[in-house]
N, C-alpha and C. Protein backbone atom coordinates (compact mmCIF):
# COMPACT_ATOMS: atom_id res chain seq x y z
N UNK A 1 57.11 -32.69 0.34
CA UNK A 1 56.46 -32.04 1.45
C UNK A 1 56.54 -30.53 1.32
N UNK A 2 57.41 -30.03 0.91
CA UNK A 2 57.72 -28.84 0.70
C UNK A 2 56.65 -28.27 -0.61
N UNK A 3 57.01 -28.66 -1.31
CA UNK A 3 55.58 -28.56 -2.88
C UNK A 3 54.44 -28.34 -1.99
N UNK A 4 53.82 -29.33 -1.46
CA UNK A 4 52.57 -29.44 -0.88
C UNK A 4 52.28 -28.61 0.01
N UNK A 5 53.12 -27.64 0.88
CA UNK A 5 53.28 -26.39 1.73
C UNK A 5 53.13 -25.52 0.88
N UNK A 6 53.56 -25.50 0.15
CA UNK A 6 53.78 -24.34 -0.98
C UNK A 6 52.45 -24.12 -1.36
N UNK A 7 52.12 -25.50 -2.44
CA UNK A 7 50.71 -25.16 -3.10
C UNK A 7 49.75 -24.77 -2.08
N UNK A 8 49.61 -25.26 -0.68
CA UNK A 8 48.62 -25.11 0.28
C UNK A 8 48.81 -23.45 1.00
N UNK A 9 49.63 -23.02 1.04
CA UNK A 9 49.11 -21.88 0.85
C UNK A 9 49.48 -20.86 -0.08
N UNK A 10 49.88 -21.34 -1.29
CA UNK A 10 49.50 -20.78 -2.38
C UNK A 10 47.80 -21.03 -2.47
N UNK A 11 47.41 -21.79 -2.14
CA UNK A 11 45.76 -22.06 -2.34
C UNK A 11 44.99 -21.22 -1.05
N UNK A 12 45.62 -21.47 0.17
CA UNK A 12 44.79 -20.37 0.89
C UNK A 12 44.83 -18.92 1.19
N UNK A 13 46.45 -18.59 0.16
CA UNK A 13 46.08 -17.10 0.05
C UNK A 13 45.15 -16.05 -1.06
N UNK A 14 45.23 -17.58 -2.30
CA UNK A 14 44.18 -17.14 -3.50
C UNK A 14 42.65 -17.25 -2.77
N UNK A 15 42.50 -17.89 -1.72
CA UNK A 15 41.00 -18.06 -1.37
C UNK A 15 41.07 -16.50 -0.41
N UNK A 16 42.34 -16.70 0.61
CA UNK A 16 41.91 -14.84 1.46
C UNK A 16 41.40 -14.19 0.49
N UNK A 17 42.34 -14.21 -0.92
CA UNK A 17 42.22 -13.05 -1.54
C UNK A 17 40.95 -12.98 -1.72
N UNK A 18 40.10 -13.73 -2.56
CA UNK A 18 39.36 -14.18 -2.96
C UNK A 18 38.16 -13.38 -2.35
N UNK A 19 38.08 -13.86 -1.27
CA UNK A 19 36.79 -14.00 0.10
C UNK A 19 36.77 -12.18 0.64
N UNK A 20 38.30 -11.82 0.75
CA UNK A 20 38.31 -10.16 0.88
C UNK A 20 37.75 -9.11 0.14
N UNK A 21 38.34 -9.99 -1.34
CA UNK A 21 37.88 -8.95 -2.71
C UNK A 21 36.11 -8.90 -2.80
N UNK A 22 35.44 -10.21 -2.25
CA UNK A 22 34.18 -10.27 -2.29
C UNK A 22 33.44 -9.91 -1.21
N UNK A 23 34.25 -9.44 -0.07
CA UNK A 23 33.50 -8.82 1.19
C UNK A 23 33.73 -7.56 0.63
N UNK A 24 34.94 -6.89 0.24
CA UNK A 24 34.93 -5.43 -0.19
C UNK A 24 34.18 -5.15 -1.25
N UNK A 25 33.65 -5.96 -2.22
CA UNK A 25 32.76 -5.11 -2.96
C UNK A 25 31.47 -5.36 -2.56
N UNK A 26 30.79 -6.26 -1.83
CA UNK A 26 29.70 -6.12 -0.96
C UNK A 26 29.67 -4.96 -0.49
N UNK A 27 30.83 -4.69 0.35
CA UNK A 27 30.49 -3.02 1.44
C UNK A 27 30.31 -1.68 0.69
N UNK A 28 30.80 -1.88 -0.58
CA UNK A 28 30.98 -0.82 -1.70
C UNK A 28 29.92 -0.81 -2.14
N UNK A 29 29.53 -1.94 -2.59
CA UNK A 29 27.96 -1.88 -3.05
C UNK A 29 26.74 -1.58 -1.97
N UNK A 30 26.88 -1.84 -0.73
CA UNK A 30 25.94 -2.09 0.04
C UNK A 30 25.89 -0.01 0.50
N UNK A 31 27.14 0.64 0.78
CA UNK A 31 27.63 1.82 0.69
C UNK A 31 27.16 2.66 -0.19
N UNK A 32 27.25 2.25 -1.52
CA UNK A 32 26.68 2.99 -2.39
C UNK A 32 25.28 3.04 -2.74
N UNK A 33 24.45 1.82 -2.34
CA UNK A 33 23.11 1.99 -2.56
C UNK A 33 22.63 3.11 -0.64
N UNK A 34 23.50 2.64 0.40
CA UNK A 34 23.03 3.64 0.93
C UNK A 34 23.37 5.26 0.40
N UNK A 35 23.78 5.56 -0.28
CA UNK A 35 24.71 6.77 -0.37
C UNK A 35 23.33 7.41 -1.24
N UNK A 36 22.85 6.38 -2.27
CA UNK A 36 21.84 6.61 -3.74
C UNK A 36 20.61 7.04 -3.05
N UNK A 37 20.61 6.24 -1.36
CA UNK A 37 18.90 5.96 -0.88
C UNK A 37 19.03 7.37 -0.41
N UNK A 38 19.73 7.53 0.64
CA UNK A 38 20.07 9.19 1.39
C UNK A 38 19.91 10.46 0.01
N UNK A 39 20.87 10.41 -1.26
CA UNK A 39 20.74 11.70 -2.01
C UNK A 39 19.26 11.54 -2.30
N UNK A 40 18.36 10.21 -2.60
CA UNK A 40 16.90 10.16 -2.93
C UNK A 40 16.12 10.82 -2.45
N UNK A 41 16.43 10.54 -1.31
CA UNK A 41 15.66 11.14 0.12
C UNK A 41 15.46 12.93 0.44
N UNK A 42 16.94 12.89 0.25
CA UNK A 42 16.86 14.83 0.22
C UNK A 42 15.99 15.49 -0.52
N UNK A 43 16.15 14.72 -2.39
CA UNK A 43 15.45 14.94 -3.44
C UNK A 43 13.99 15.04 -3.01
N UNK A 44 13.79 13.86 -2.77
CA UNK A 44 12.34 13.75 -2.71
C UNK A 44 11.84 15.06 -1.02
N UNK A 45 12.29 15.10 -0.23
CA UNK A 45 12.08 16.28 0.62
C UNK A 45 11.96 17.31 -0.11
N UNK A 46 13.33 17.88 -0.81
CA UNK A 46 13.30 19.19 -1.47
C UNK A 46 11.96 19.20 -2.30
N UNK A 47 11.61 18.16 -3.11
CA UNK A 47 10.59 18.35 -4.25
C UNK A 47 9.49 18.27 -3.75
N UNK A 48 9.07 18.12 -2.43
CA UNK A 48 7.65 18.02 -1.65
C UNK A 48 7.90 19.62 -0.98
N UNK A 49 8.96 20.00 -0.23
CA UNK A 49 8.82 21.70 -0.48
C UNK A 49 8.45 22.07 -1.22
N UNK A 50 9.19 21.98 -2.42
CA UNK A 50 8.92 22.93 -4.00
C UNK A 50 7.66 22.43 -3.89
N UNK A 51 6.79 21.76 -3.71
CA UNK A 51 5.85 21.17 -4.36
C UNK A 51 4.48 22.24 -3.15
N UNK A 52 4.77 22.24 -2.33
CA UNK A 52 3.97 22.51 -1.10
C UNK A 52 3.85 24.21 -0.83
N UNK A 53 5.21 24.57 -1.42
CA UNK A 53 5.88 26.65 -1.61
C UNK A 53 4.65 26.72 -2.94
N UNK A 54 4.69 25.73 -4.23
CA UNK A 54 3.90 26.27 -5.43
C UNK A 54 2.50 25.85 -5.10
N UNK A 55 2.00 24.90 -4.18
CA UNK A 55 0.50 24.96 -3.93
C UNK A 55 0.52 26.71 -3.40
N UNK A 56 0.82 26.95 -1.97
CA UNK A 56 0.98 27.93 -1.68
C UNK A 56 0.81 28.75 -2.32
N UNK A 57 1.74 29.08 -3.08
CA UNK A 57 1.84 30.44 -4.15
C UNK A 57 0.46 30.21 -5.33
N UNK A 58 -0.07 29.20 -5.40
CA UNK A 58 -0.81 29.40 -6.43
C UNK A 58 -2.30 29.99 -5.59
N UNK A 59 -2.31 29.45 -4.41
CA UNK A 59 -3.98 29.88 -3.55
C UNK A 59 -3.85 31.56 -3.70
N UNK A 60 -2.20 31.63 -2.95
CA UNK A 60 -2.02 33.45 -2.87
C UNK A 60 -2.39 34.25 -4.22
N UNK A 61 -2.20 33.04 -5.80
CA UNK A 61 -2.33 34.01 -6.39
C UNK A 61 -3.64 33.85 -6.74
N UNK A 62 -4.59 33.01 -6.30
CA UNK A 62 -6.03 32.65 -6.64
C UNK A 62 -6.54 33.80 -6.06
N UNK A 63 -6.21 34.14 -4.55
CA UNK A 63 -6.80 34.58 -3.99
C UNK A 63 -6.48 36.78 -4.66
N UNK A 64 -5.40 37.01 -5.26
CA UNK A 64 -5.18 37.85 -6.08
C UNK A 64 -6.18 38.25 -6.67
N UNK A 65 -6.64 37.23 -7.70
CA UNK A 65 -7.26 37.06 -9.05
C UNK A 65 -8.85 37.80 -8.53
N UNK A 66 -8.81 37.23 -7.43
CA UNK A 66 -10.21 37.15 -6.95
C UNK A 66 -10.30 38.98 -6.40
N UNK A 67 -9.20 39.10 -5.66
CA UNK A 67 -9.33 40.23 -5.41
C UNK A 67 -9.61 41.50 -6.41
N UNK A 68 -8.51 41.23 -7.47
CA UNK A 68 -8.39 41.88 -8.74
C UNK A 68 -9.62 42.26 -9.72
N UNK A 69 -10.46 40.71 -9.68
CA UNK A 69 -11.82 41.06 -10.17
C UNK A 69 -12.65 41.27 -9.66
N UNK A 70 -12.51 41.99 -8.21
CA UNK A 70 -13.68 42.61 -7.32
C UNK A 70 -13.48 43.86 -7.90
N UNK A 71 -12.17 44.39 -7.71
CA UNK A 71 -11.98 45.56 -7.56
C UNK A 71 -12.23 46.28 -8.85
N UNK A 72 -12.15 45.49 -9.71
CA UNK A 72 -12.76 45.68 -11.75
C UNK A 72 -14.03 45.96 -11.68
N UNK A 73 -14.72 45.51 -10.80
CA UNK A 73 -16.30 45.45 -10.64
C UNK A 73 -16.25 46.94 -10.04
N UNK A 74 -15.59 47.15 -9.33
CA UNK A 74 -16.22 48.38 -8.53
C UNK A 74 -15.49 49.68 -9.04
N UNK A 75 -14.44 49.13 -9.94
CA UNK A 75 -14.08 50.57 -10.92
C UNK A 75 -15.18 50.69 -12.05
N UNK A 76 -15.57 49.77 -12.45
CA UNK A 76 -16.90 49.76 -13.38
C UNK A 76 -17.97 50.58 -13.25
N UNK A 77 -18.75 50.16 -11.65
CA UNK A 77 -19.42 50.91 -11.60
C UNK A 77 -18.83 52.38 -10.75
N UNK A 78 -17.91 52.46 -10.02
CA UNK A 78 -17.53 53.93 -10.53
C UNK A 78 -17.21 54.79 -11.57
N UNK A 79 -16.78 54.11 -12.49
CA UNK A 79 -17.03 54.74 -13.65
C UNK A 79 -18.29 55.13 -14.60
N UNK A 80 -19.34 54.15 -14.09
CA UNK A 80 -20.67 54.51 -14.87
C UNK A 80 -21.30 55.41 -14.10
N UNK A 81 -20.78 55.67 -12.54
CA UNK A 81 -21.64 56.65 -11.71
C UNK A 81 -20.55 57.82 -11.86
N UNK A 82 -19.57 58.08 -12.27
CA UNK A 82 -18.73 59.28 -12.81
C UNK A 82 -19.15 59.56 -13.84
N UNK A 83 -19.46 59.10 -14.86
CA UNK A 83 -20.32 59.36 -16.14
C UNK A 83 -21.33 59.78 -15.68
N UNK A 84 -22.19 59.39 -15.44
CA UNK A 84 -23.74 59.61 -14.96
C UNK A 84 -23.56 61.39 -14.53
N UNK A 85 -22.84 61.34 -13.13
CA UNK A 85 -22.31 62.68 -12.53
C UNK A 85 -21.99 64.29 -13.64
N UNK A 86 -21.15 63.16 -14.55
CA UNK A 86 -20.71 64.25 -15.28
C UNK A 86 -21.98 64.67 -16.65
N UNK A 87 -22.72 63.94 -16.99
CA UNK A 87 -23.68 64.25 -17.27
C UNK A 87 -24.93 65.25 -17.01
N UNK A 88 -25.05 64.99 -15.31
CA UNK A 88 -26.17 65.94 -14.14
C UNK A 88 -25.30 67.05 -14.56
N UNK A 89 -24.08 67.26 -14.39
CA UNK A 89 -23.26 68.83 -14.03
C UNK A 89 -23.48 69.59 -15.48
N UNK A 90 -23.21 68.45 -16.38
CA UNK A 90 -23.15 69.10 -17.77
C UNK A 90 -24.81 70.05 -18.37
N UNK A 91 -25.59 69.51 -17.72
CA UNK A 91 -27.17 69.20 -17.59
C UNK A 91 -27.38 70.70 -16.80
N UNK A 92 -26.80 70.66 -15.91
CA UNK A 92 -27.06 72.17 -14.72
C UNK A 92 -26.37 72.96 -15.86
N UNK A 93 -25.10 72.68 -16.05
CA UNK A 93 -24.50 74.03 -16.68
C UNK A 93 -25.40 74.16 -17.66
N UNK A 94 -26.12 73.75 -18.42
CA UNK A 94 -26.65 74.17 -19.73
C UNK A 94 -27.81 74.95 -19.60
N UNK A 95 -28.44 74.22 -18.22
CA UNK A 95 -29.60 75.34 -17.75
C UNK A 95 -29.09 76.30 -17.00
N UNK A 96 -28.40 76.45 -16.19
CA UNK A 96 -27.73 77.80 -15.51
C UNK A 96 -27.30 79.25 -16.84
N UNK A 97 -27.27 78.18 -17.98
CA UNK A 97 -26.44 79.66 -18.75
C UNK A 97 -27.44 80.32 -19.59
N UNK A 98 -28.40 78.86 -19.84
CA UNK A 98 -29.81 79.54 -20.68
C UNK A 98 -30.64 80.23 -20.42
């Protein structure tokens, strides 16, 4: 009778054990995939900023580009009507001295 006490819970403390060790790594696992889903989550936020700051920055610099080659246009033709100018003056002086 005594044996049979013994083995019986020698047998139902190998099963606690058992049944504990397999609830605790459930919660560990179940823990850690929340832990993986949450750092995902930040990631994927942060990288839709980054993602949303470089649309941004690229219109600002479209809109640069655009500016940049207006303003090429209109040094252009100030420069061909500064030429031109300096031509008329050069033109007077030559008849003023002759």
């Amino acid at each position: 009778m005594t044996i049979e006490l013994t083995i019986l819970i020698s047998v139902v403390s190998v099963s606690a054990a058992i049944f504990f060790g397999i609830m605790s790594l459930k919660r560990a696992n179940t823990e850690d995939v929340e832990e993986r889903t949450r750092q995902n989550t930040e990631i994927k936020v942060k990288l839709d900023e980054s993602l949303s700051l470089l649309k941004s920055m690229q219109d600002e610099l479209k809109s640069l580009v655009d500016r940049i080659t207006a303003d090429e246009k209109k040094t252009d033709m100030l420069s061909v009507r500064v030429d031109n100018l300096e031509r008329r003056v050069e033109n007077i002086e030559k008849g003023g001295k002759g």
